[in-house]
N, C-alpha and C. Protein backbone atom coordinates (compact mmCIF):
# COMPACT_ATOMS: atom_id res chain seq x y z
N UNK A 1 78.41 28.19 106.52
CA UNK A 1 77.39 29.18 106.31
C UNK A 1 77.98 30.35 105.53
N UNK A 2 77.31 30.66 104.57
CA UNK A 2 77.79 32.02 103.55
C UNK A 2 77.19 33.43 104.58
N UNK A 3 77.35 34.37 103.59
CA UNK A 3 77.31 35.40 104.22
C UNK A 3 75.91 35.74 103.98
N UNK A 4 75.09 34.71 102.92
CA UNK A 4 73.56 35.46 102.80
C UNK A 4 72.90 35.01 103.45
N UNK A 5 73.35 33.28 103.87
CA UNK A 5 72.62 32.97 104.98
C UNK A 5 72.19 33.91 106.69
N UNK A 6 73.21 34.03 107.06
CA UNK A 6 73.94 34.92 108.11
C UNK A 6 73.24 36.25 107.82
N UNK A 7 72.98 36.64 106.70
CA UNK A 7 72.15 38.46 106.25
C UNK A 7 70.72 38.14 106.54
N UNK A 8 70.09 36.60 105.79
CA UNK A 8 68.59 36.42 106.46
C UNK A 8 68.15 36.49 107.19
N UNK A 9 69.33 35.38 108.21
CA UNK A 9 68.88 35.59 109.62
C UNK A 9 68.46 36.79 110.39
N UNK A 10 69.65 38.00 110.25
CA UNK A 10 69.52 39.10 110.77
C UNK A 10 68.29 39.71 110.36
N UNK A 11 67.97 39.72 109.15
CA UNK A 11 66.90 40.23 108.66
C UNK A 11 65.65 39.68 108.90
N UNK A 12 65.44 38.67 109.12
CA UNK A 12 64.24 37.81 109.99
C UNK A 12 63.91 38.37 111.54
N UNK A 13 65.22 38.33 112.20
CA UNK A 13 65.37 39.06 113.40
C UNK A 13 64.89 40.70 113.72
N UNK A 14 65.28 41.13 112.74
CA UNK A 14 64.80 42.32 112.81
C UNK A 14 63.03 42.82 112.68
N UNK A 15 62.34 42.17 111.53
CA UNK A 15 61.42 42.02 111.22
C UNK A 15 60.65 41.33 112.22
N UNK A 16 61.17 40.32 112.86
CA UNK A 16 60.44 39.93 114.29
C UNK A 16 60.32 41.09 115.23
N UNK A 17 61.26 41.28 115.51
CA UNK A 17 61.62 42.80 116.67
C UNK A 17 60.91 43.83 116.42
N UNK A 18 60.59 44.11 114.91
CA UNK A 18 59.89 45.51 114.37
C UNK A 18 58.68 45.28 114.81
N UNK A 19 57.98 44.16 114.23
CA UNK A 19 56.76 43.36 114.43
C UNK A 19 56.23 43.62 115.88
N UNK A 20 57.00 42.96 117.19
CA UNK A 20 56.52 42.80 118.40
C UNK A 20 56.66 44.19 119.07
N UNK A 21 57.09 45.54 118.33
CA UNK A 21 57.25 46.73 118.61
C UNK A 21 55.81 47.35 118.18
N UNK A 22 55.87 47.18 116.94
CA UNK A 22 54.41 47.65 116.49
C UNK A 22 53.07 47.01 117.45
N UNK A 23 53.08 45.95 117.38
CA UNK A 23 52.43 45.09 118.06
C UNK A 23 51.80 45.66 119.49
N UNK A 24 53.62 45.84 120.36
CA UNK A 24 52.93 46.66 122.31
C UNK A 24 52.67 47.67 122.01
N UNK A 25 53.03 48.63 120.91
CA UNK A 25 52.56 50.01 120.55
C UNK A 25 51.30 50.43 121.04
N UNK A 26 50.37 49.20 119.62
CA UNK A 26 48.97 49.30 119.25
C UNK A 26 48.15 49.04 120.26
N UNK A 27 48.44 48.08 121.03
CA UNK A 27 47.93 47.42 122.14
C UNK A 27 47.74 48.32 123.42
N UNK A 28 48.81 49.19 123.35
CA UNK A 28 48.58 50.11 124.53
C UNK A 28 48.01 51.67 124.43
N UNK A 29 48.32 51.87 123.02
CA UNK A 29 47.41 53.52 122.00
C UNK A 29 46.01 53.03 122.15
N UNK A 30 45.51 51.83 121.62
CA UNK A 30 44.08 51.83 120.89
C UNK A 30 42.95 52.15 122.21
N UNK A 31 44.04 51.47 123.60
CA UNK A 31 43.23 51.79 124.49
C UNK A 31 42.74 52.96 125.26
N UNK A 32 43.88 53.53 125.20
CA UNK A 32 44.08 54.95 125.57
C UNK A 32 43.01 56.31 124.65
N UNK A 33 43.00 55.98 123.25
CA UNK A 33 42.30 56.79 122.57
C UNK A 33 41.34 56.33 122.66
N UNK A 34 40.71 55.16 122.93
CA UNK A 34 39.33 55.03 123.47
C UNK A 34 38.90 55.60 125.09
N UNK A 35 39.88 55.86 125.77
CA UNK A 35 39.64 56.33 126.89
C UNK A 35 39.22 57.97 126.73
N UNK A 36 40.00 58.71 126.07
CA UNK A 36 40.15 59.94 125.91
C UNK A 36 39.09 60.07 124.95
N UNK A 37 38.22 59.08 124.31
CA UNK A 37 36.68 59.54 123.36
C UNK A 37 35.42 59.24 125.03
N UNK A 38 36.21 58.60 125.49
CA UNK A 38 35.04 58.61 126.43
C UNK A 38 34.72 59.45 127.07
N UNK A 39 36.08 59.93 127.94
CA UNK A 39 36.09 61.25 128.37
C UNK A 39 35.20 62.95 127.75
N UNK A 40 36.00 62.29 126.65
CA UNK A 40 35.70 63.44 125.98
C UNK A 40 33.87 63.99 125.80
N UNK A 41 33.52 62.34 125.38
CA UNK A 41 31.89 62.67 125.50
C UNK A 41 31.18 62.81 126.77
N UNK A 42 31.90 62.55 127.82
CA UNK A 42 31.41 63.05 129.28
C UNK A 42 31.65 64.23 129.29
N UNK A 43 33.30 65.24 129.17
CA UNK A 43 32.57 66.64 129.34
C UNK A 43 32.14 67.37 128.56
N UNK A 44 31.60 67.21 127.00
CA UNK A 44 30.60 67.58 126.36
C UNK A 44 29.46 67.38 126.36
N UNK A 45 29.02 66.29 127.09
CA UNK A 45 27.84 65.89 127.87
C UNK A 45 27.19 67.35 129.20
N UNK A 46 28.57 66.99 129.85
CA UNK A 46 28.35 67.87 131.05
C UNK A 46 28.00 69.46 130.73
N UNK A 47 28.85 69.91 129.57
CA UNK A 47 28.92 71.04 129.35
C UNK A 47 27.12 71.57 128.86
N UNK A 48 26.66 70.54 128.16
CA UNK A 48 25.71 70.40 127.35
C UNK A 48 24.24 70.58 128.47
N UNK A 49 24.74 69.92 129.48
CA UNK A 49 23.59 69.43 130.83
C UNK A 49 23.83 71.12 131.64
N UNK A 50 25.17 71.69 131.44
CA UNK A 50 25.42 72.97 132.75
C UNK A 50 24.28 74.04 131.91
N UNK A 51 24.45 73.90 130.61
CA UNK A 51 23.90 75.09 129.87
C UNK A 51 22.37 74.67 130.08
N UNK A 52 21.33 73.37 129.79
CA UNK A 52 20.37 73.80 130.39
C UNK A 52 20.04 73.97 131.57
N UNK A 53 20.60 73.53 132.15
CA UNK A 53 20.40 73.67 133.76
C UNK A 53 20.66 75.27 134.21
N UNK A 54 21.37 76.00 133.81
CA UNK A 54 21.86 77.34 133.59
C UNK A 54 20.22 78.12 132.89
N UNK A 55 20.06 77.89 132.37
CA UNK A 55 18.53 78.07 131.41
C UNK A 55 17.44 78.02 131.89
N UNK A 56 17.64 76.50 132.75
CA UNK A 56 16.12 76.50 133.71
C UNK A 56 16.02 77.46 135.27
N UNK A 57 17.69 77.51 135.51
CA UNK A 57 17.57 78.31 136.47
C UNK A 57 16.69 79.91 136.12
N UNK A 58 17.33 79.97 135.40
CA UNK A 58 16.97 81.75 134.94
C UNK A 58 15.25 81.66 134.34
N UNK A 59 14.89 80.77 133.75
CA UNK A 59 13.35 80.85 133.21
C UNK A 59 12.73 80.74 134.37
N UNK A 60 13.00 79.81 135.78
CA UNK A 60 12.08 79.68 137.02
C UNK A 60 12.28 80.80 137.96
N UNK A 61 13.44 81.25 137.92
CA UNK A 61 13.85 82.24 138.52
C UNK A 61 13.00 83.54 138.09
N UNK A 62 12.95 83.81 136.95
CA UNK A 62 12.03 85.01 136.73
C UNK A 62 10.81 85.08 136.91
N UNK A 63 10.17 83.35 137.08
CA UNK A 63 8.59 83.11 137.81
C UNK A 63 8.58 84.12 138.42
N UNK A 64 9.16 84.09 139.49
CA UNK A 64 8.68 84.47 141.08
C UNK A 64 8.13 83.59 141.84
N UNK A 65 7.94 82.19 141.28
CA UNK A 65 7.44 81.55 142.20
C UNK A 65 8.49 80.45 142.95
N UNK A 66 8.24 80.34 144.67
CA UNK A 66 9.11 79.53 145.41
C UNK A 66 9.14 78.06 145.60
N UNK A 67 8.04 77.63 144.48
CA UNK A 67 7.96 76.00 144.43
C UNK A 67 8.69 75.68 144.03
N UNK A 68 9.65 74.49 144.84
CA UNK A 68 10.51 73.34 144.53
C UNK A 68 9.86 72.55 142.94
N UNK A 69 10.88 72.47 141.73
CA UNK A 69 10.50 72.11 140.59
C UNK A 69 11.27 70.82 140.08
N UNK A 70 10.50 69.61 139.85
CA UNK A 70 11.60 68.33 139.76
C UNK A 70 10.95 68.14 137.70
N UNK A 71 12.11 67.95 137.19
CA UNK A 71 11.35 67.41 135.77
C UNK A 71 12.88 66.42 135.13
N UNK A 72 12.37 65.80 134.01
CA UNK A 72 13.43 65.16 133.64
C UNK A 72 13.25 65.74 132.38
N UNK A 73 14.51 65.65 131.45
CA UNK A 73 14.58 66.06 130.31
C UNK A 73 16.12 65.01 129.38
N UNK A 74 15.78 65.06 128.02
CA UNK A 74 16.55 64.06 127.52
C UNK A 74 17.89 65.50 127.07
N UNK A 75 19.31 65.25 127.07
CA UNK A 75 20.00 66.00 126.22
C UNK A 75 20.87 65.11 125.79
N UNK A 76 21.06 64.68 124.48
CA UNK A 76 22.26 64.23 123.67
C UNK A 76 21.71 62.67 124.05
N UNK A 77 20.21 62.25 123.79
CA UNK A 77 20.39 60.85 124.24
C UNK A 77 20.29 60.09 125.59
N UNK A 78 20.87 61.18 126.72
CA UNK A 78 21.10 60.89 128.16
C UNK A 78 19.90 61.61 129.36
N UNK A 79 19.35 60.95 129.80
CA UNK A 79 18.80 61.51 130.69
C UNK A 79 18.87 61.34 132.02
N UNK A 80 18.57 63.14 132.21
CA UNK A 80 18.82 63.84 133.46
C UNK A 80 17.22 64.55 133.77
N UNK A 81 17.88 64.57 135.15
CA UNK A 81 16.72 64.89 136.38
C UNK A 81 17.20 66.34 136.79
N UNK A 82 16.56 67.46 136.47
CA UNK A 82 16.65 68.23 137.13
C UNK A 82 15.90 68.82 138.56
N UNK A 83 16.60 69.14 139.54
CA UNK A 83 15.76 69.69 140.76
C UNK A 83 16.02 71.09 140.75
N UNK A 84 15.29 71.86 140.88
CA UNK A 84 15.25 73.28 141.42
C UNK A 84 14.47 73.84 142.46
N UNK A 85 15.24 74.51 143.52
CA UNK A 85 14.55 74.71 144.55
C UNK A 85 14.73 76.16 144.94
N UNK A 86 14.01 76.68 145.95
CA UNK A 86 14.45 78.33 146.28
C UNK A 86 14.98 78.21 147.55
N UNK A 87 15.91 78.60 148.35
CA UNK A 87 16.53 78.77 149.25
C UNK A 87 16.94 79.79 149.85
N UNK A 88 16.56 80.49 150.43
CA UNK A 88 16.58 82.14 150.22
C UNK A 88 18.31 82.99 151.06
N UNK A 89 18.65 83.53 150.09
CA UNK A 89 18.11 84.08 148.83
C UNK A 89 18.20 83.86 147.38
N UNK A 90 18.74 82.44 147.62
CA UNK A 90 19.35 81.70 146.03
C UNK A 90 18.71 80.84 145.68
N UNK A 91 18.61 80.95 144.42
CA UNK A 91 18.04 79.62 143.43
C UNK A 91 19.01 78.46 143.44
N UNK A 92 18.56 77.06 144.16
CA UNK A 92 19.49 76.37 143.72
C UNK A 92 19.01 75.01 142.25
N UNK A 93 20.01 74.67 141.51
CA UNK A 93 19.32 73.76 140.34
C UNK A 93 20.21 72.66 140.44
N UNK A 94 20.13 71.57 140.55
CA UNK A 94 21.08 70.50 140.38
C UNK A 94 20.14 69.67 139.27
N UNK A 95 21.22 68.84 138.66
CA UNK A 95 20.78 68.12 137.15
C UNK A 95 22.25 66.66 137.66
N UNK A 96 21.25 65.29 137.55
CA UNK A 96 21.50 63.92 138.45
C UNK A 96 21.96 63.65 136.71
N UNK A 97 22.01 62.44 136.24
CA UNK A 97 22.78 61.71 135.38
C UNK A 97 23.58 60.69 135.73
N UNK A 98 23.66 59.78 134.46
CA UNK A 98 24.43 58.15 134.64
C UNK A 98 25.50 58.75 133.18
N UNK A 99 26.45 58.74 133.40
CA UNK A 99 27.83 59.24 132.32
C UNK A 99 27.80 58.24 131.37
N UNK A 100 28.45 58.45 130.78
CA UNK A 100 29.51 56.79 129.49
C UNK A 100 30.10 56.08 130.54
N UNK A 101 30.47 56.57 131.46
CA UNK A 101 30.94 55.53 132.31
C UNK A 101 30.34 54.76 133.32
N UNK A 102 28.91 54.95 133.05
CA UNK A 102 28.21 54.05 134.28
C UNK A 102 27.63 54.85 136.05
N UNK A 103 28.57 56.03 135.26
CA UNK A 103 28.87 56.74 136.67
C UNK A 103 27.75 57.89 136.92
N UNK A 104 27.06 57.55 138.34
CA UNK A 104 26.33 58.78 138.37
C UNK A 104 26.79 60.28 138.65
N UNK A 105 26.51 61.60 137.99
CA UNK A 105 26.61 61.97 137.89
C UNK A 105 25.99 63.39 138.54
N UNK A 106 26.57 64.87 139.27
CA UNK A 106 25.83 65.24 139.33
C UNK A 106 26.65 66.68 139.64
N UNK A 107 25.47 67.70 139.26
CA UNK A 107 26.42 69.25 139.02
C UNK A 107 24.90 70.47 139.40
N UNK A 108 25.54 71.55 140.31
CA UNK A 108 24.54 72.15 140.66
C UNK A 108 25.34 73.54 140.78
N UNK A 109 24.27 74.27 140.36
CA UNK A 109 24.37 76.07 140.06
C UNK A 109 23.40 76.65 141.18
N UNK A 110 23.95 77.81 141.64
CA UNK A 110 22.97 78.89 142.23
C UNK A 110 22.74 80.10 141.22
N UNK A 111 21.97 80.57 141.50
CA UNK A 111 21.62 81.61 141.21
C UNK A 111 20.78 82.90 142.20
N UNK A 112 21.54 84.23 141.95
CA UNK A 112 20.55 84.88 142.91
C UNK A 112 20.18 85.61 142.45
N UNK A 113 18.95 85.91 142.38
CA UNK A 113 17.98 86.99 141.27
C UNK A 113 17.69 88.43 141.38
């Protein structure tokens, strides 16, 4: 065996090794940054759902009136159920939801007027 034979080899070897490096890299990133877009659109979701829910508190709240208020409303595609109720002496609002992840969802504010 010459010495270029003996240089291919190595160089085949290496190129395998580089290969199956790149390879577990990708395999274990692609999943991960799909995790972290999912995430991500859940708490921009959420953030998106606190602010009207934040909104409906304060518009029912300035009613004056103590009727329990159920409505649904679409934000970003997703729909949520809001409840608002009076509890004295606080407004309470919770807003229900199914996430990107399947997962129900759910986040509630007081308010006292």
């Amino acid at each position: 065996m010459s010495y270029n034979d003996q240089q291919k080899g190595f160089v085949l070897t290496e190129v395998i090794i580089a290969f199956s490096l790149i390879i577990i890299l990708s395999t274990s990133v692609i999943p991960i940054f799909y995790q972290i877009g999912i995430e991500q659109k859940n708490l921009y979701d959420k953030r998106e759902i606190q602010s009207h829910l934040h909104d409906q508190l304060i518009i029912n709240a300035s009613n004056d009136s103590t009727a329990n208020i159920y409505k649904t409303i679409k934000v970003k595609q997703t729909e949520v159920r809001i409840t608002l109720s009076f509890e004295e002496p606080l407004w309470k609002g919770c807003a229900n939801w199914i996430d990107a992840k399947n997962k129900n969802e759910e986040i509630c504010l007081f308010y006292y007027p």
